[in-house]
N, C-alpha and C. Protein backbone atom coordinates (compact mmCIF):
# COMPACT_ATOMS: atom_id res chain seq x y z
N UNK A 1 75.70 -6.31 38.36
CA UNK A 1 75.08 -5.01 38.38
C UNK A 1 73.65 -5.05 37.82
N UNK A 2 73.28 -5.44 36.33
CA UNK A 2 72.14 -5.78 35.67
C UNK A 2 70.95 -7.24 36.09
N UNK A 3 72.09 -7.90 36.89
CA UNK A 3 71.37 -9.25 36.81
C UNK A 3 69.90 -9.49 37.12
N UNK A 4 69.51 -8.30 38.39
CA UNK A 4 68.02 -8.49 38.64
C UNK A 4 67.29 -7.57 37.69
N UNK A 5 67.60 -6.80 36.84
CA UNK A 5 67.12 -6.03 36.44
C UNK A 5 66.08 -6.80 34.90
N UNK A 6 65.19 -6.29 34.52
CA UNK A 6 63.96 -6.76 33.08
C UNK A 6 64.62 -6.19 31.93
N UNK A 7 64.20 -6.65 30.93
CA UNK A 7 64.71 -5.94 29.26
C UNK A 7 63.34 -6.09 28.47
N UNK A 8 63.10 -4.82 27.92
CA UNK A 8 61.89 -5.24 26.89
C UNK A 8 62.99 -4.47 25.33
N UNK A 9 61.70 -4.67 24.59
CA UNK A 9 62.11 -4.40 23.22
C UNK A 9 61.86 -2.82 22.86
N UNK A 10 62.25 -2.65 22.56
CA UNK A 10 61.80 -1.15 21.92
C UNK A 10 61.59 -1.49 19.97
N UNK A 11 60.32 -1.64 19.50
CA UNK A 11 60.55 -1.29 17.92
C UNK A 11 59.96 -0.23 17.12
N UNK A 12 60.64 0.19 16.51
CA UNK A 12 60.50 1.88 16.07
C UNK A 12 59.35 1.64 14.79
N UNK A 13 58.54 2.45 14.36
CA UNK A 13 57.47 2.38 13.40
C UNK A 13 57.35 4.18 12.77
N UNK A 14 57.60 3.92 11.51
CA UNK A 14 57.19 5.36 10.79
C UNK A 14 56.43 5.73 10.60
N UNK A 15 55.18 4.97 10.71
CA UNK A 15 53.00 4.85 11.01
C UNK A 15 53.16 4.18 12.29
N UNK A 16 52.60 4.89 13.28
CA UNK A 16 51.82 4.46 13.97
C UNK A 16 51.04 3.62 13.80
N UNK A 17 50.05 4.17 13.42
CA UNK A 17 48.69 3.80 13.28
C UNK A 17 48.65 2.66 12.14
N UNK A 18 49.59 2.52 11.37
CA UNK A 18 49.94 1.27 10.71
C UNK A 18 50.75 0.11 11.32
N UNK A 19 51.61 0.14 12.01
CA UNK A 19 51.94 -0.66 13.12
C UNK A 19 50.94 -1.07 13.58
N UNK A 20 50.17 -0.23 14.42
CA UNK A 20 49.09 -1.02 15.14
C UNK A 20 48.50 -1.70 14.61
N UNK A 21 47.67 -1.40 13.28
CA UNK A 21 46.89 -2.08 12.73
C UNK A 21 47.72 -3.55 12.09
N UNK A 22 48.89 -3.87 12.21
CA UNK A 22 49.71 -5.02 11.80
C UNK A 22 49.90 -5.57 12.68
N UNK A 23 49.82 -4.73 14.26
CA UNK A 23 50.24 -6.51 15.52
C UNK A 23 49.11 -6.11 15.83
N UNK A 24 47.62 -5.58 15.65
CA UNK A 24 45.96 -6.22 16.12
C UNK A 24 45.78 -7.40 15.31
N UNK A 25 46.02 -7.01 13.87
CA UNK A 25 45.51 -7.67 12.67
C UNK A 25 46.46 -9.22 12.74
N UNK A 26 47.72 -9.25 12.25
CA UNK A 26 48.47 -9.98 12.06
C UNK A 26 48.69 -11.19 13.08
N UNK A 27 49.24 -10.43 14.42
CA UNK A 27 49.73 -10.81 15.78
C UNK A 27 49.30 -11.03 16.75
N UNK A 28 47.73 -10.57 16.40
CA UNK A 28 46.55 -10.49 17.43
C UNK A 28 47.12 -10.06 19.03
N UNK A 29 47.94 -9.03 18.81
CA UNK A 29 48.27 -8.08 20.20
C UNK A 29 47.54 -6.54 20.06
N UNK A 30 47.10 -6.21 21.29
CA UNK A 30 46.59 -4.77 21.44
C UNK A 30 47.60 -4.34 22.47
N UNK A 31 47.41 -2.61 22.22
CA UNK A 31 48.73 -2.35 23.17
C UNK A 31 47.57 -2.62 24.71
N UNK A 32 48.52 -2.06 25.75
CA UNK A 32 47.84 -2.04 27.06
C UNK A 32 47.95 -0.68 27.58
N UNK A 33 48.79 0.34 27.25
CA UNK A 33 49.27 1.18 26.95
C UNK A 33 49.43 2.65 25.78
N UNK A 34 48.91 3.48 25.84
CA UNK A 34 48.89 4.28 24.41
C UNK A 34 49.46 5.60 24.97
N UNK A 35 50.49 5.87 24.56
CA UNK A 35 51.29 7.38 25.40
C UNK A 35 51.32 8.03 23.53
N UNK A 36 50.56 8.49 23.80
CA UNK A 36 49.91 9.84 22.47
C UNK A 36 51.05 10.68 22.39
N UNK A 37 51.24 11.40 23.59
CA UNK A 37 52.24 12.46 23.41
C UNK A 37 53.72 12.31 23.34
N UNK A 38 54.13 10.53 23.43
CA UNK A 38 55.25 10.45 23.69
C UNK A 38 55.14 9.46 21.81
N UNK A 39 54.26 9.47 21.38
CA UNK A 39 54.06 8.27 20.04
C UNK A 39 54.56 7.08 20.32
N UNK A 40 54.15 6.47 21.49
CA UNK A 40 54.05 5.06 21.57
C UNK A 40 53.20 4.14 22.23
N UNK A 41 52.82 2.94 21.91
CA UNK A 41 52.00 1.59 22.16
C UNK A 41 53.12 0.86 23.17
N UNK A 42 52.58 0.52 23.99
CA UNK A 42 53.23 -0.34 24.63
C UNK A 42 52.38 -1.79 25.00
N UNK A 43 52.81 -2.79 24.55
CA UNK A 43 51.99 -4.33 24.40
C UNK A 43 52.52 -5.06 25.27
N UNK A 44 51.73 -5.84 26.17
CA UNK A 44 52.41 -6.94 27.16
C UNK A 44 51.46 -8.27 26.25
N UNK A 45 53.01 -9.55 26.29
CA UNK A 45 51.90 -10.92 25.99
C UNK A 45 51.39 -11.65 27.28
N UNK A 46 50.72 -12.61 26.91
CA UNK A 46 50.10 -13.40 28.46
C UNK A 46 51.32 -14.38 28.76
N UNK A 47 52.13 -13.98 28.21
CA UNK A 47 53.67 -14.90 28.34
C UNK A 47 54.48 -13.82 29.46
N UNK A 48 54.28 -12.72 29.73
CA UNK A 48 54.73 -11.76 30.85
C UNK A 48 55.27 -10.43 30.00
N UNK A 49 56.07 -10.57 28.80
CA UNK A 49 57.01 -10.06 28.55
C UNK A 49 56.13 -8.61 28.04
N UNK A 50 57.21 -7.13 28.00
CA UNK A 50 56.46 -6.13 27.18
C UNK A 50 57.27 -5.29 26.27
N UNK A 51 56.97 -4.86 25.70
CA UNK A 51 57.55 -4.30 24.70
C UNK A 51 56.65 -3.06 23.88
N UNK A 52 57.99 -2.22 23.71
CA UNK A 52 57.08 -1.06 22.89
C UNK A 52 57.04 -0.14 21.49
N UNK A 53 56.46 -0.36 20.97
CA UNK A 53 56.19 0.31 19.57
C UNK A 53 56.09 1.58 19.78
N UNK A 54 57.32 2.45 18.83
CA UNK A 54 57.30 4.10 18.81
C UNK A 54 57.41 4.41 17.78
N UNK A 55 56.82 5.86 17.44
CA UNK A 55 57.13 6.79 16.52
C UNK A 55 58.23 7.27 16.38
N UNK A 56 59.10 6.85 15.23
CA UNK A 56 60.29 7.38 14.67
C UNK A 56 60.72 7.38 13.39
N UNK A 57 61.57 8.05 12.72
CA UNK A 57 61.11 8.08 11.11
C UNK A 57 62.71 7.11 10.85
N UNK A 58 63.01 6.07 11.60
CA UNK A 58 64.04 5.40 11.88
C UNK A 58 63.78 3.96 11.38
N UNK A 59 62.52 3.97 11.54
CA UNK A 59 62.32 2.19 11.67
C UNK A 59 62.31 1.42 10.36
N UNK A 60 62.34 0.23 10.84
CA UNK A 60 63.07 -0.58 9.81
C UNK A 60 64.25 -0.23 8.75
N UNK A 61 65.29 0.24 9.77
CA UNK A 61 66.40 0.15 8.92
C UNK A 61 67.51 -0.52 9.54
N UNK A 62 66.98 -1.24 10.73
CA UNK A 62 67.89 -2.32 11.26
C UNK A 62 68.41 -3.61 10.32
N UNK A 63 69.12 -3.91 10.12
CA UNK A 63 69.32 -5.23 9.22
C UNK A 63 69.87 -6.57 9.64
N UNK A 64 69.00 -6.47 11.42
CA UNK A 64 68.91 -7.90 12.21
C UNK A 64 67.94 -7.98 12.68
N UNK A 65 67.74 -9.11 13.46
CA UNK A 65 66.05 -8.90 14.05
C UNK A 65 66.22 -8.27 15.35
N UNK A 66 65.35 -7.34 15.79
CA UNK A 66 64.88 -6.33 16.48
C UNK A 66 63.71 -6.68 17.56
N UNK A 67 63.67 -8.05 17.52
CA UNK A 67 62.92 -8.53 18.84
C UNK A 67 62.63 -10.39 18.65
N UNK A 68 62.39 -10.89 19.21
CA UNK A 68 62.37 -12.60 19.22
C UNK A 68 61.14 -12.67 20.09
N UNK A 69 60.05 -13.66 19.49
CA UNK A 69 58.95 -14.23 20.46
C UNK A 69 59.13 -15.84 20.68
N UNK A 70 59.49 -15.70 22.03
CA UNK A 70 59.77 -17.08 22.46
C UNK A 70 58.42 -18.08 22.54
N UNK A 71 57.82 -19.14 21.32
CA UNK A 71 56.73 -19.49 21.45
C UNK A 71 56.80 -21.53 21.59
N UNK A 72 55.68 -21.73 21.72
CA UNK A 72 55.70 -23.14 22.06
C UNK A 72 56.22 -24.02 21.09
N UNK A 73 55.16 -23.36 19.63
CA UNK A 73 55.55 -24.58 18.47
C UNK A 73 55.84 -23.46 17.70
N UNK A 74 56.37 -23.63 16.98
CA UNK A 74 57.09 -22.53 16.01
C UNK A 74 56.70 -22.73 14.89
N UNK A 75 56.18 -24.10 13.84
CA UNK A 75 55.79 -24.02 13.07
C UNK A 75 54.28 -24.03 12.92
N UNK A 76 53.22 -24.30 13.92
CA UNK A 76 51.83 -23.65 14.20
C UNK A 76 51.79 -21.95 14.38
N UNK A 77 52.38 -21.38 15.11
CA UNK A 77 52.55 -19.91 14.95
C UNK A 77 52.99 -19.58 13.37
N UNK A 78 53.78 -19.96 12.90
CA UNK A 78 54.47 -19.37 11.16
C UNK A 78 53.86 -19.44 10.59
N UNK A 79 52.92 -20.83 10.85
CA UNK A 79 52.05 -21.36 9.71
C UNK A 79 50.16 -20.28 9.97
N UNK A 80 50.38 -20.03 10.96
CA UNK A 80 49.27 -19.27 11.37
C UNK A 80 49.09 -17.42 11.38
N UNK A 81 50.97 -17.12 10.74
CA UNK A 81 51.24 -16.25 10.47
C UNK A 81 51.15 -15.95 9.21
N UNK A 82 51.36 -17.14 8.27
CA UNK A 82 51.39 -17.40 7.04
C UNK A 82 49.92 -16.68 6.69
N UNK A 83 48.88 -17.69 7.17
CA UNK A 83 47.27 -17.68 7.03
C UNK A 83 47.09 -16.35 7.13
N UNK A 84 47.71 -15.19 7.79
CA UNK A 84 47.05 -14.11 7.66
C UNK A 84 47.56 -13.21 6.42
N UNK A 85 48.84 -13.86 5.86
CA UNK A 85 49.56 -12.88 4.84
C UNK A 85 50.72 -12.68 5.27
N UNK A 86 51.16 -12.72 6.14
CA UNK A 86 52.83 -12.19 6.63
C UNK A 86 53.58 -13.39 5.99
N UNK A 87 54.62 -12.99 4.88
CA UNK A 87 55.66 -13.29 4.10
C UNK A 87 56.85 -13.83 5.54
N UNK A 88 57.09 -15.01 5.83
CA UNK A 88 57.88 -15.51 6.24
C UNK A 88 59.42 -15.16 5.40
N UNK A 89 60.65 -14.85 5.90
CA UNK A 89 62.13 -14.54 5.59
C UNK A 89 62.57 -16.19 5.35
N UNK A 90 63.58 -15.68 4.55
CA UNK A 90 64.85 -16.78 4.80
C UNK A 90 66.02 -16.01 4.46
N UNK A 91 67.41 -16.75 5.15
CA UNK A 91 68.60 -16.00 5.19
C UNK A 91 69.56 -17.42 4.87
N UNK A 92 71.22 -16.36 4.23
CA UNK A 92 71.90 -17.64 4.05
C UNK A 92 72.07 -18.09 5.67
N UNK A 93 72.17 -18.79 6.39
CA UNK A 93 72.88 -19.38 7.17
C UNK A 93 73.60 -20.69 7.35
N UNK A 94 74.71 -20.44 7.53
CA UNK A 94 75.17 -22.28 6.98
C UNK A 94 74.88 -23.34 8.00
N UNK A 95 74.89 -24.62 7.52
CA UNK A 95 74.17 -25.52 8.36
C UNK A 95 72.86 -25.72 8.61
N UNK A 96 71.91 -24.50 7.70
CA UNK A 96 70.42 -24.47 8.49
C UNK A 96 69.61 -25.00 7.27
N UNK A 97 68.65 -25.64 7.79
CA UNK A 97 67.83 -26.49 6.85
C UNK A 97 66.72 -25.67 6.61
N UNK A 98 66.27 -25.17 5.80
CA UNK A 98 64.56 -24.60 5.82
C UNK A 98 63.50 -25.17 5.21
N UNK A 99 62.18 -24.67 5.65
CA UNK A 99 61.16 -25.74 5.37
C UNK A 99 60.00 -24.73 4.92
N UNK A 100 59.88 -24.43 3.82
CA UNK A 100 58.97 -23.36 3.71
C UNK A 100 58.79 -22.00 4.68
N UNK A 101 59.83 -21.74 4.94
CA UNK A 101 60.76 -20.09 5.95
C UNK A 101 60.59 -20.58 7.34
N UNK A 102 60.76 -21.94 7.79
CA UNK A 102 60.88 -22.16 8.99
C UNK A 102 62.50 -22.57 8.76
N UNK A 103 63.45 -22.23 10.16
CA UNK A 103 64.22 -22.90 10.15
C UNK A 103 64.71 -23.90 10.69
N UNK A 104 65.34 -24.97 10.29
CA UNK A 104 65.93 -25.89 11.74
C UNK A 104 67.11 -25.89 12.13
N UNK A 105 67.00 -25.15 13.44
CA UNK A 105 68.15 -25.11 14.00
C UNK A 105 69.33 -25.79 15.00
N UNK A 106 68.93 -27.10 14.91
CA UNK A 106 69.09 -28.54 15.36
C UNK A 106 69.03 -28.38 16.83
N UNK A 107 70.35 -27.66 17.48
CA UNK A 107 69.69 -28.32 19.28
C UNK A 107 69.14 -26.98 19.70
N UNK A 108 69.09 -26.02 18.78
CA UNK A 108 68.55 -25.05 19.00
C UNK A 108 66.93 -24.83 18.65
N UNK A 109 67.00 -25.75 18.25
CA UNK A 109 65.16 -25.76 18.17
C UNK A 109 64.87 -25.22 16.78
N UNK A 110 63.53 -24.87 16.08
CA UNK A 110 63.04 -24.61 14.99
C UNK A 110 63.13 -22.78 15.17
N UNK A 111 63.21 -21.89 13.95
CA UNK A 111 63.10 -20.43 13.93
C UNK A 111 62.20 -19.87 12.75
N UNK A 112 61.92 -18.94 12.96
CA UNK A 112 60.80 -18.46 11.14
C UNK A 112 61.11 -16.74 11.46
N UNK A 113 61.65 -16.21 10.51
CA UNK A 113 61.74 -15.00 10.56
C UNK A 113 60.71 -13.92 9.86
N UNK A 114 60.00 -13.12 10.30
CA UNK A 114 59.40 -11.74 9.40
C UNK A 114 59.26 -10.66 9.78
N UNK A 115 58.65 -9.80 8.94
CA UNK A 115 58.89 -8.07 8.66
C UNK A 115 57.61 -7.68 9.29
N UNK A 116 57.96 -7.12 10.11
CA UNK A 116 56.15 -6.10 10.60
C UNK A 116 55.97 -5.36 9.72
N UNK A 117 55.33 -4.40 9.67
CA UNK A 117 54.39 -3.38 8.39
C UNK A 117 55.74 -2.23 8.37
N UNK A 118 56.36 -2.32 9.26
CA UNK A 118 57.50 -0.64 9.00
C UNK A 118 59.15 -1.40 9.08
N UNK A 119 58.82 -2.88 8.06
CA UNK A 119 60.01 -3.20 7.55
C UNK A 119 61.01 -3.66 8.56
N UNK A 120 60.60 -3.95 9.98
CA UNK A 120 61.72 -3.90 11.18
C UNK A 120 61.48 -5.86 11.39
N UNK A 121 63.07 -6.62 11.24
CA UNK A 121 62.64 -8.09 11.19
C UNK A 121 62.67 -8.78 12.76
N UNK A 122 61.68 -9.42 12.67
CA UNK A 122 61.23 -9.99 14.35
C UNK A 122 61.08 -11.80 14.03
N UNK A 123 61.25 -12.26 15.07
CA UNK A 123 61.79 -13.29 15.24
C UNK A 123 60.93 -14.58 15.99
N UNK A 124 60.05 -16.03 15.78
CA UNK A 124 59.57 -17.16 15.74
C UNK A 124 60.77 -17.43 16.40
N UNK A 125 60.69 -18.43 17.87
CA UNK A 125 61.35 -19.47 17.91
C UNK A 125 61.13 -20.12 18.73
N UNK A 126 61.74 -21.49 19.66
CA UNK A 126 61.51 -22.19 20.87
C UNK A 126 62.41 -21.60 21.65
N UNK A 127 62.86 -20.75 21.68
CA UNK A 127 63.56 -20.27 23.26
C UNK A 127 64.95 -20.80 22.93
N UNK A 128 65.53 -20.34 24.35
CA UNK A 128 66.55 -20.84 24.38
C UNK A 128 67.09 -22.51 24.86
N UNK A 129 67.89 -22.82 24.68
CA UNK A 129 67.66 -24.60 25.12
C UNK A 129 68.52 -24.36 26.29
N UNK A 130 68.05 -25.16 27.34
CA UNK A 130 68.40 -25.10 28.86
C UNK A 130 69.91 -24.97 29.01
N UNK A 131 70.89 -25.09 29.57
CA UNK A 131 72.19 -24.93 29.89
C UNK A 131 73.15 -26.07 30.55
């Protein structure tokens, strides 16, 4: 039924205008998109995918991660996330090795978890591993 169908993210923000200023600043994304009357940014990466940042007095009270960026190297992005100030996570997980908030997730590739500005946790990793 779903199979041809796209999925983006939806992540909720209690500032706007503080969100934004955390994925220009931080994430170096601008939206492509600005729906004023509906309070949301909507951002596409040059990787295809889009996703959208809204006004809701909801956000960050998820207590999983709320979106994943599937990237090349995972510890050049963390470490380049680091450089701007964003506090890298760590969690118990058993079996997982960490390396200064990167994780290794053996055939699953490396992960680094953190908090955007409205507390909601998003997700560093290599993708999924082929099948």
């Amino acid at each position: 039924m779903l199979t041809k169908a796209s999925v983006t993210a939806n992540i909720p923000a209690a500032d706007l205008a503080r969100a934004r200023s955390f994925y220009a600043e931080a994430l170096d994304l601008k939206p492509v998109t600005e729906l004023e009357e509906a309070g949301m940014l909507v951002y596409r990466t040059d990787g295809g995918t889009e996703f959208s940042v809204y006004q809701t007095e909801y956000a960050g009270q998820a207590g999983h991660t709320v979106a994943q960026f599937h990237v090349e190297d995972v510890v050049a992005e963390a470490r380049a996330l680091q450089a701007k100030g964003v506090a890298l996570e760590t969690y118990e997980m058993p079996g997982v090795q960490w390396d200064d908030g990167i994780a290794d997730l053996g055939d699953m590739g490396k992960a680094a978890w953190f908090k955007d500005s409205e507390g909601n946790i998003l997700c560093l990793d290599s993708g999924f591993p082929e099948a």
